[in-house]
C-alpha atoms as a PDB file:
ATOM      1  CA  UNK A   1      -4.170   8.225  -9.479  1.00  0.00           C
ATOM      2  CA  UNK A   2      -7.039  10.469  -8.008  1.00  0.00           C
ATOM      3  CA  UNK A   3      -8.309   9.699 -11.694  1.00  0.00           C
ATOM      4  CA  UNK A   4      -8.618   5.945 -11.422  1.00  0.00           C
ATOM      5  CA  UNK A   5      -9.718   6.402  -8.001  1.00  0.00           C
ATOM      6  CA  UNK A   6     -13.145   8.149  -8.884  1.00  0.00           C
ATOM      7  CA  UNK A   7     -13.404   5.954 -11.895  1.00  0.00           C
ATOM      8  CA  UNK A   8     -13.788   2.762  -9.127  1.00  0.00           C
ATOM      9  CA  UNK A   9     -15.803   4.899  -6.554  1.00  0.00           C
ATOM     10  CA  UNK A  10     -13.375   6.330  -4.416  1.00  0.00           C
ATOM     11  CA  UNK A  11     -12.576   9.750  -3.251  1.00  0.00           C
ATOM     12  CA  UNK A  12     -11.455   9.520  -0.399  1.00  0.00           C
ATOM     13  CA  UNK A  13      -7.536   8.419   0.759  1.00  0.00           C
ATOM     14  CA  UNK A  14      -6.382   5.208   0.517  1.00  0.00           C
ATOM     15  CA  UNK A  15      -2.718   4.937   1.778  1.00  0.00           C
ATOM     16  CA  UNK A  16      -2.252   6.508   4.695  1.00  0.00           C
ATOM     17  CA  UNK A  17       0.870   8.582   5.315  1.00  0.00           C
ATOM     18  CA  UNK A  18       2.805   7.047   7.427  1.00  0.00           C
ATOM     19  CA  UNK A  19       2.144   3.375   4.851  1.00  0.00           C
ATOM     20  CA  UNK A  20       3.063   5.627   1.676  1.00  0.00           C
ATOM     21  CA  UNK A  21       6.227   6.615   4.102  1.00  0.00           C
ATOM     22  CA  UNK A  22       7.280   2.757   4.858  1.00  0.00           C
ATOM     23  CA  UNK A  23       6.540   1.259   1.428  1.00  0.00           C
ATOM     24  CA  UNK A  24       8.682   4.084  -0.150  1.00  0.00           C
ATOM     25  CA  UNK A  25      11.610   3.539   2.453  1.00  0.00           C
ATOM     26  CA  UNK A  26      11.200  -0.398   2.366  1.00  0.00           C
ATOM     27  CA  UNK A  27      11.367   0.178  -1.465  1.00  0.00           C
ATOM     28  CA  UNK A  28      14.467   2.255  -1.641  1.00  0.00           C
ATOM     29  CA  UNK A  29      12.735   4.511  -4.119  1.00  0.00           C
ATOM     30  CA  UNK A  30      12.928   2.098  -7.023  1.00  0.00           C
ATOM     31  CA  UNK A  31       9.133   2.362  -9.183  1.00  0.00           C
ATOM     32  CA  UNK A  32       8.649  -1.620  -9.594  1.00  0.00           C
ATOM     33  CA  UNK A  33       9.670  -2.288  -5.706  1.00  0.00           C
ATOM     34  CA  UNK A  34       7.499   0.152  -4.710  1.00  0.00           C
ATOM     35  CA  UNK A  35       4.712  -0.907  -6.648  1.00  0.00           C
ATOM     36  CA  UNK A  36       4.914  -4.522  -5.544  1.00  0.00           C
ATOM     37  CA  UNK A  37       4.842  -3.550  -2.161  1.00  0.00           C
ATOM     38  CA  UNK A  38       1.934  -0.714  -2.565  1.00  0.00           C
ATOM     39  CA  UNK A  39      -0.259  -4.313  -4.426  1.00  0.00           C
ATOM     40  CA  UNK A  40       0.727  -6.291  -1.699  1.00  0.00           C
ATOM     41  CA  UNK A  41      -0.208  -3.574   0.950  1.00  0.00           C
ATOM     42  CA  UNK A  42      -3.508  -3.404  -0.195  1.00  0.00           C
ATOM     43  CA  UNK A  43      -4.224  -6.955  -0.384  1.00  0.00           C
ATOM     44  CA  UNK A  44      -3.058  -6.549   3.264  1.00  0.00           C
ATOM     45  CA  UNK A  45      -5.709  -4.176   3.754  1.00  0.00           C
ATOM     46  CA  UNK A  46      -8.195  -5.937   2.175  1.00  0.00           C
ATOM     47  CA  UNK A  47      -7.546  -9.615   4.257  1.00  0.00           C
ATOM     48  CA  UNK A  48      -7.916  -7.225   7.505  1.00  0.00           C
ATOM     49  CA  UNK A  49     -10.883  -5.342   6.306  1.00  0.00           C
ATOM     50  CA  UNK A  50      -9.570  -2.325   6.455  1.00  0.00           C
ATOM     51  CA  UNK A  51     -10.983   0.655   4.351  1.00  0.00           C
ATOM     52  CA  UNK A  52      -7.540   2.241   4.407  1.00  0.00           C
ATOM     53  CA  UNK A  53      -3.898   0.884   3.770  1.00  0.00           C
ATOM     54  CA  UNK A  54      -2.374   1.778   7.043  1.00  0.00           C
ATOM     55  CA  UNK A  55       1.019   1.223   8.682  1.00  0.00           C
ATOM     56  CA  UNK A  56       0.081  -2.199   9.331  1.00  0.00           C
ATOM     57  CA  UNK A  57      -1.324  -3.338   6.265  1.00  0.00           C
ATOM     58  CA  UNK A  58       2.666  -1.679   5.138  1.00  0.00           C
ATOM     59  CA  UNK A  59       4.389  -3.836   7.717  1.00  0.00           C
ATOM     60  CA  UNK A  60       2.526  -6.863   6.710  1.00  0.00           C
ATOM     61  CA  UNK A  61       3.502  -6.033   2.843  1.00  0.00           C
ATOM     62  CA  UNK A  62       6.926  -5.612   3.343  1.00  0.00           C
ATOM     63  CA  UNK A  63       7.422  -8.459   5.518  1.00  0.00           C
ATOM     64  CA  UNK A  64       5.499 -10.772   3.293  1.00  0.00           C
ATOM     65  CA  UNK A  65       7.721  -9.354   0.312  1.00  0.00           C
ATOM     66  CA  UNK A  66      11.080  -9.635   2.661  1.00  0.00           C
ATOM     67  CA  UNK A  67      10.287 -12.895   2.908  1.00  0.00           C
ATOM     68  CA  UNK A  68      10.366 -14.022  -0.841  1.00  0.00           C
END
């Protein structure tokens, strides 16, 4: 990922631990649930500006995706 990361710019982190943490959990550890919410997380992120997906651009993706 660190890869793709430098490819767009970015070195630094962009999930924070405690969002990687949630979105696995909320996820149950299954790849595609876990990916859904990690896209959806960072959209979060994005709509609040945010230079980091944090615990409440998680919350936000998991509730959004609870809620489908």
């Amino acid at each position: 990922m660190s890869h793709h990361l430098t490819l767009c710019g970015r070195s630094d982190t962009l999930f924070s631990d405690d969002a990687l943490s949630s979105i696995h959990k909320a996820g149950r550890g299954l790849p595609r649930a876990v990916n859904n919410l990690a896209r959806q997380a960072l959209v979060a992120a994005y709509a609040n500006r945010s230079t980091i997906v944090d615990e409440k651009a998680a919350h936000q993706a998991i509730t959004e995706v609870d809620a489908e």
